[in-house]
PDB file of N, CA and C in Angstrom:
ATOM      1  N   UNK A   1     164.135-165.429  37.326  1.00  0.00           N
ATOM      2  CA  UNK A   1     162.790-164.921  37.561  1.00  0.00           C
ATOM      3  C   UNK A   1     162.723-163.453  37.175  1.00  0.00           C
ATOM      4  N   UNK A   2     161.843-162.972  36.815  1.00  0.00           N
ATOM      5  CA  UNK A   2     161.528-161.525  36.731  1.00  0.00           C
ATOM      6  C   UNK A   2     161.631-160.528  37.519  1.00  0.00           C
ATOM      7  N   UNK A   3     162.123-159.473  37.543  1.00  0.00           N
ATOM      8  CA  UNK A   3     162.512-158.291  38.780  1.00  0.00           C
ATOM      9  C   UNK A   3     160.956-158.353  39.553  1.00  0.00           C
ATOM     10  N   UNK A   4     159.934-158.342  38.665  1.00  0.00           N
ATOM     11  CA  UNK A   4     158.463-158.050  39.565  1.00  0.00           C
ATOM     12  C   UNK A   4     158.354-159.126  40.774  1.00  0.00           C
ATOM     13  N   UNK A   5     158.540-160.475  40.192  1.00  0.00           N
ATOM     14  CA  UNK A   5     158.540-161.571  40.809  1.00  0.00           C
ATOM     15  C   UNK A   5     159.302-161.966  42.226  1.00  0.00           C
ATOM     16  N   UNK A   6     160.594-161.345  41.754  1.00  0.00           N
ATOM     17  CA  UNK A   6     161.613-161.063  43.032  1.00  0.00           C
ATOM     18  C   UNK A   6     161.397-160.337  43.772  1.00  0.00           C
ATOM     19  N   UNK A   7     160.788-159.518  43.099  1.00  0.00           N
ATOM     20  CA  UNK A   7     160.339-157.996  44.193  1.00  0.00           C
ATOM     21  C   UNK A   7     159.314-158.332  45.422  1.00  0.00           C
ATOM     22  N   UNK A   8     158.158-159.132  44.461  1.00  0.00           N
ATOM     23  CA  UNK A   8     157.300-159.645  45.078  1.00  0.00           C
ATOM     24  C   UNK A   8     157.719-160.360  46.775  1.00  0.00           C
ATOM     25  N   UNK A   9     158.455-161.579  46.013  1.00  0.00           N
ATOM     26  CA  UNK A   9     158.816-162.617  46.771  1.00  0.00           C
ATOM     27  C   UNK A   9     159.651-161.512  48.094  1.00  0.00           C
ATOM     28  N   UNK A  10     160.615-160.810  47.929  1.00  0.00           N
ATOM     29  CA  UNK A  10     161.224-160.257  49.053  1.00  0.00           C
ATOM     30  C   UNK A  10     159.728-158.791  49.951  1.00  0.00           C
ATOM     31  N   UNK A  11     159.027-158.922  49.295  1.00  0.00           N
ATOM     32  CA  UNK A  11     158.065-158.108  49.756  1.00  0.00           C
ATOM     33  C   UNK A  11     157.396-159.357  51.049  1.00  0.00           C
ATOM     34  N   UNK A  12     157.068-160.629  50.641  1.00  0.00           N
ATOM     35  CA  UNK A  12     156.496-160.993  50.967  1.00  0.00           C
ATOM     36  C   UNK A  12     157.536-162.029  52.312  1.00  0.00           C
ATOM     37  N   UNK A  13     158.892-162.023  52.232  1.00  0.00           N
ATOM     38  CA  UNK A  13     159.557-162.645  52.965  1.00  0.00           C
ATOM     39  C   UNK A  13     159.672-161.853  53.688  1.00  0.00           C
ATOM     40  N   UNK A  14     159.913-160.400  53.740  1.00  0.00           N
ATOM     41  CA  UNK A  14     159.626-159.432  55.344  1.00  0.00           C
ATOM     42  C   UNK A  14     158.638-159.590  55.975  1.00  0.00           C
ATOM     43  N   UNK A  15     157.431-159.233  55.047  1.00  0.00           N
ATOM     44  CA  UNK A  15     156.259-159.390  55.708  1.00  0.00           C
ATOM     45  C   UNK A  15     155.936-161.034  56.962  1.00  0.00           C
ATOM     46  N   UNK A  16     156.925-162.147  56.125  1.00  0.00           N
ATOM     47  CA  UNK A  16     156.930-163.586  56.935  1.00  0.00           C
ATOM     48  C   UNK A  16     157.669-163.244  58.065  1.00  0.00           C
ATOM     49  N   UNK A  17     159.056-162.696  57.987  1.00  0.00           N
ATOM     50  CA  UNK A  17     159.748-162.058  59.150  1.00  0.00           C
ATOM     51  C   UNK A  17     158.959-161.574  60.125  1.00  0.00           C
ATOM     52  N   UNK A  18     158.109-160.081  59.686  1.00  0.00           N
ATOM     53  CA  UNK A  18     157.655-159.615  60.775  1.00  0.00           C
ATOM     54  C   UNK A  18     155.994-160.372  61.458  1.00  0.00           C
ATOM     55  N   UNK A  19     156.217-161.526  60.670  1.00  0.00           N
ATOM     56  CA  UNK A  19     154.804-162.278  61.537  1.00  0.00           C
ATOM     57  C   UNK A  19     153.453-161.648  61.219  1.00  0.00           C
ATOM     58  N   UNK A  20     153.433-160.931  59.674  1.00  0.00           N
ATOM     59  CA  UNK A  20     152.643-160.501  59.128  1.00  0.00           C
ATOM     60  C   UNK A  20     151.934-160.761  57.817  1.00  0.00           C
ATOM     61  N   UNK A  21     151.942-161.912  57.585  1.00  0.00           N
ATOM     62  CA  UNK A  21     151.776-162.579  56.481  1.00  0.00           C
ATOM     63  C   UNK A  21     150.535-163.259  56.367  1.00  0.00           C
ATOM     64  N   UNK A  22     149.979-163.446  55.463  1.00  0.00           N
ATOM     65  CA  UNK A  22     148.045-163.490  55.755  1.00  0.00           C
ATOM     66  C   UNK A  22     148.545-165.378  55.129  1.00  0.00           C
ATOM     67  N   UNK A  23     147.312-165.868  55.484  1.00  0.00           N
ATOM     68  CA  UNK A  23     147.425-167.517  54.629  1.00  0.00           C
ATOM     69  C   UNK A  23     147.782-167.238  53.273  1.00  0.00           C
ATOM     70  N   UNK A  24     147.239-166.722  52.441  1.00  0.00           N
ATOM     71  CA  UNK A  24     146.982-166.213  51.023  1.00  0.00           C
ATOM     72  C   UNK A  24     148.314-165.739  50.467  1.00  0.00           C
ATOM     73  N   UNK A  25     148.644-164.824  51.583  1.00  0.00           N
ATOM     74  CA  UNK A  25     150.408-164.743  50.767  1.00  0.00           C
ATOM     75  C   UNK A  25     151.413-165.741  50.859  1.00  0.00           C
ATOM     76  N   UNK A  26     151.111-166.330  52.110  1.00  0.00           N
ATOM     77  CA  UNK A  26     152.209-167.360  52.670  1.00  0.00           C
ATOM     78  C   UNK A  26     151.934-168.333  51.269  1.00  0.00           C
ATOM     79  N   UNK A  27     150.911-168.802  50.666  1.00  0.00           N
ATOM     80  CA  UNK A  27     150.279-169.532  49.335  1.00  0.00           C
ATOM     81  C   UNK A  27     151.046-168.870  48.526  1.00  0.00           C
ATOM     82  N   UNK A  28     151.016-167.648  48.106  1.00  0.00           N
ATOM     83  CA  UNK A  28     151.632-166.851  47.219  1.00  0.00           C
ATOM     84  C   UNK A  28     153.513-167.149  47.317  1.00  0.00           C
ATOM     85  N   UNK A  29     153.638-167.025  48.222  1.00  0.00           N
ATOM     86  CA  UNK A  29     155.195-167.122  48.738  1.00  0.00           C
ATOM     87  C   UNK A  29     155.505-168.534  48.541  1.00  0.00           C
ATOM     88  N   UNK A  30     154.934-169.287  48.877  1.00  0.00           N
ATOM     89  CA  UNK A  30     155.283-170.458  48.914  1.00  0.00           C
ATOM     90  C   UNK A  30     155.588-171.087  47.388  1.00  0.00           C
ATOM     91  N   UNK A  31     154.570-170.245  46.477  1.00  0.00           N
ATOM     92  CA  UNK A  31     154.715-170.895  45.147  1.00  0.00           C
ATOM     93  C   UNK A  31     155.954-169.972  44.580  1.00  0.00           C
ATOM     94  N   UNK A  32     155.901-168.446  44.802  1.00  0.00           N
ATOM     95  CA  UNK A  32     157.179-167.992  44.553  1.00  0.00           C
ATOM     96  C   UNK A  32     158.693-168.750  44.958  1.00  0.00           C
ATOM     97  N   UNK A  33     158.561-169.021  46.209  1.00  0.00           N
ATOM     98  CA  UNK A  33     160.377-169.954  46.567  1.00  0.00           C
ATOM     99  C   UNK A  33     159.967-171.670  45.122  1.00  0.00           C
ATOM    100  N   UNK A  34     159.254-172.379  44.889  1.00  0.00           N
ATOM    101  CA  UNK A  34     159.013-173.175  44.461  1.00  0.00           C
ATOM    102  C   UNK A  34     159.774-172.668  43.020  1.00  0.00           C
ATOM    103  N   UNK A  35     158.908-171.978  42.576  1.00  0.00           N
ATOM    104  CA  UNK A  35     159.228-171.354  41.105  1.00  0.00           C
ATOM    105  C   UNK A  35     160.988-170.824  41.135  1.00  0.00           C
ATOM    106  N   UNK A  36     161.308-170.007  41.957  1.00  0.00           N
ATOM    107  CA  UNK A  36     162.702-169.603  42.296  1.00  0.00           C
ATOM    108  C   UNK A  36     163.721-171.119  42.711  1.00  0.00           C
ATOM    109  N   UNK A  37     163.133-172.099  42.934  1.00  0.00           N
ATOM    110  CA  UNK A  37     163.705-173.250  43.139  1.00  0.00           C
ATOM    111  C   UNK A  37     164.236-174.321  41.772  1.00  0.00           C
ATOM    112  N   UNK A  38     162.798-173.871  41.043  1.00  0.00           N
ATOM    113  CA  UNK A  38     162.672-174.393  39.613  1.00  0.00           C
ATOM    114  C   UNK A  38     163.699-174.047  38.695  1.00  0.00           C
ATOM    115  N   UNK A  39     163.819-172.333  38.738  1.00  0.00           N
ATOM    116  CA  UNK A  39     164.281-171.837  37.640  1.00  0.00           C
ATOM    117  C   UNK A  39     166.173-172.220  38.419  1.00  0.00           C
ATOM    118  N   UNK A  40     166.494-172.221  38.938  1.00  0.00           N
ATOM    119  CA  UNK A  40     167.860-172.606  39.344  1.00  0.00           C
ATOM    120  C   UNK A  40     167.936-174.094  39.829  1.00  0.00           C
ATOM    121  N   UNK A  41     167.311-175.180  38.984  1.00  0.00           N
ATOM    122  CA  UNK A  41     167.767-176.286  38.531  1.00  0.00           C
ATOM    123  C   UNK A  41     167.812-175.997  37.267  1.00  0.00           C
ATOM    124  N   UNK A  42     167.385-175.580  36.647  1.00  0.00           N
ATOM    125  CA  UNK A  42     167.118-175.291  35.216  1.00  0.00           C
ATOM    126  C   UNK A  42     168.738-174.649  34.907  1.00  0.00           C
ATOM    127  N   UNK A  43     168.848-173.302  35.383  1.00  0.00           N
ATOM    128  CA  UNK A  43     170.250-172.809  35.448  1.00  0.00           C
ATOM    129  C   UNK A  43     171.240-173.397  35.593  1.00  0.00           C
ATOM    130  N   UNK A  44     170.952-174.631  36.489  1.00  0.00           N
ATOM    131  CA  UNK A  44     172.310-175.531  36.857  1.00  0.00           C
ATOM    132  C   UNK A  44     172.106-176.534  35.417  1.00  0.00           C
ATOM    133  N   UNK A  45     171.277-177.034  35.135  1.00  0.00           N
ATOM    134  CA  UNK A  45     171.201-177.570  33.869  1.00  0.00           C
ATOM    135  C   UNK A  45     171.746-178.133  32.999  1.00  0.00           C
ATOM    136  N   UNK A  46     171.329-176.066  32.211  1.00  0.00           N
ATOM    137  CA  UNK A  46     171.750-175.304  31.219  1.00  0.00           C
ATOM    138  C   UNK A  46     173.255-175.395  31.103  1.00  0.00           C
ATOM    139  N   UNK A  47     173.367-174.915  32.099  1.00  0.00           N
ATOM    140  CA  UNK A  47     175.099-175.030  32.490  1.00  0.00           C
ATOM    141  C   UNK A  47     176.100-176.211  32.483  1.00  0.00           C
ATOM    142  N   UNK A  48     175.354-177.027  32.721  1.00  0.00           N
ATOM    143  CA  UNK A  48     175.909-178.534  32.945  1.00  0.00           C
ATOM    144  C   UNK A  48     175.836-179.125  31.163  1.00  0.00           C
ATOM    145  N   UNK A  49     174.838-178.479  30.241  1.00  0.00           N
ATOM    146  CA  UNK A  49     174.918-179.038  29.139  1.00  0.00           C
ATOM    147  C   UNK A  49     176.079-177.967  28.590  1.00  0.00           C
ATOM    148  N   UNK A  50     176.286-176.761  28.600  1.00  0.00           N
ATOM    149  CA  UNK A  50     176.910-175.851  27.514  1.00  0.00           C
ATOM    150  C   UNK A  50     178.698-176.083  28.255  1.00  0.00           C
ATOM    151  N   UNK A  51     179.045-177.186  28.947  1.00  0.00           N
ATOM    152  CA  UNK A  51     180.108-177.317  29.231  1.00  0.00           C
ATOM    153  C   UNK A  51     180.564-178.427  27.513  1.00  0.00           C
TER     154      UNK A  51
END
């Protein structure tokens, strides 16, 4: 994922920590872990073919 993206996502996982998280981000967050879920099957993959 992209540094912005990560940045994002850990911006928005404190904010879940401290019980401060609006619906809209938790939406936001939620599609960020999804996407971060995506791209590391993909990684495992990749990897699994270049053996």
């Amino acid at each position: 994922m992209a540094q912005g993206l990560l940045e994002r996502m850990h911006q928005l996982l404190e904010r879940n920590t401290d019980g401060t998280l609006t619906d809209q981000e938790r939406g936001q967050l939620e599609g960020l872990v999804e996407m971060a879920q995506f791209a590391q099957i993909l990684a495992t993959a990749v990897q699994g073919t270049a053996r």
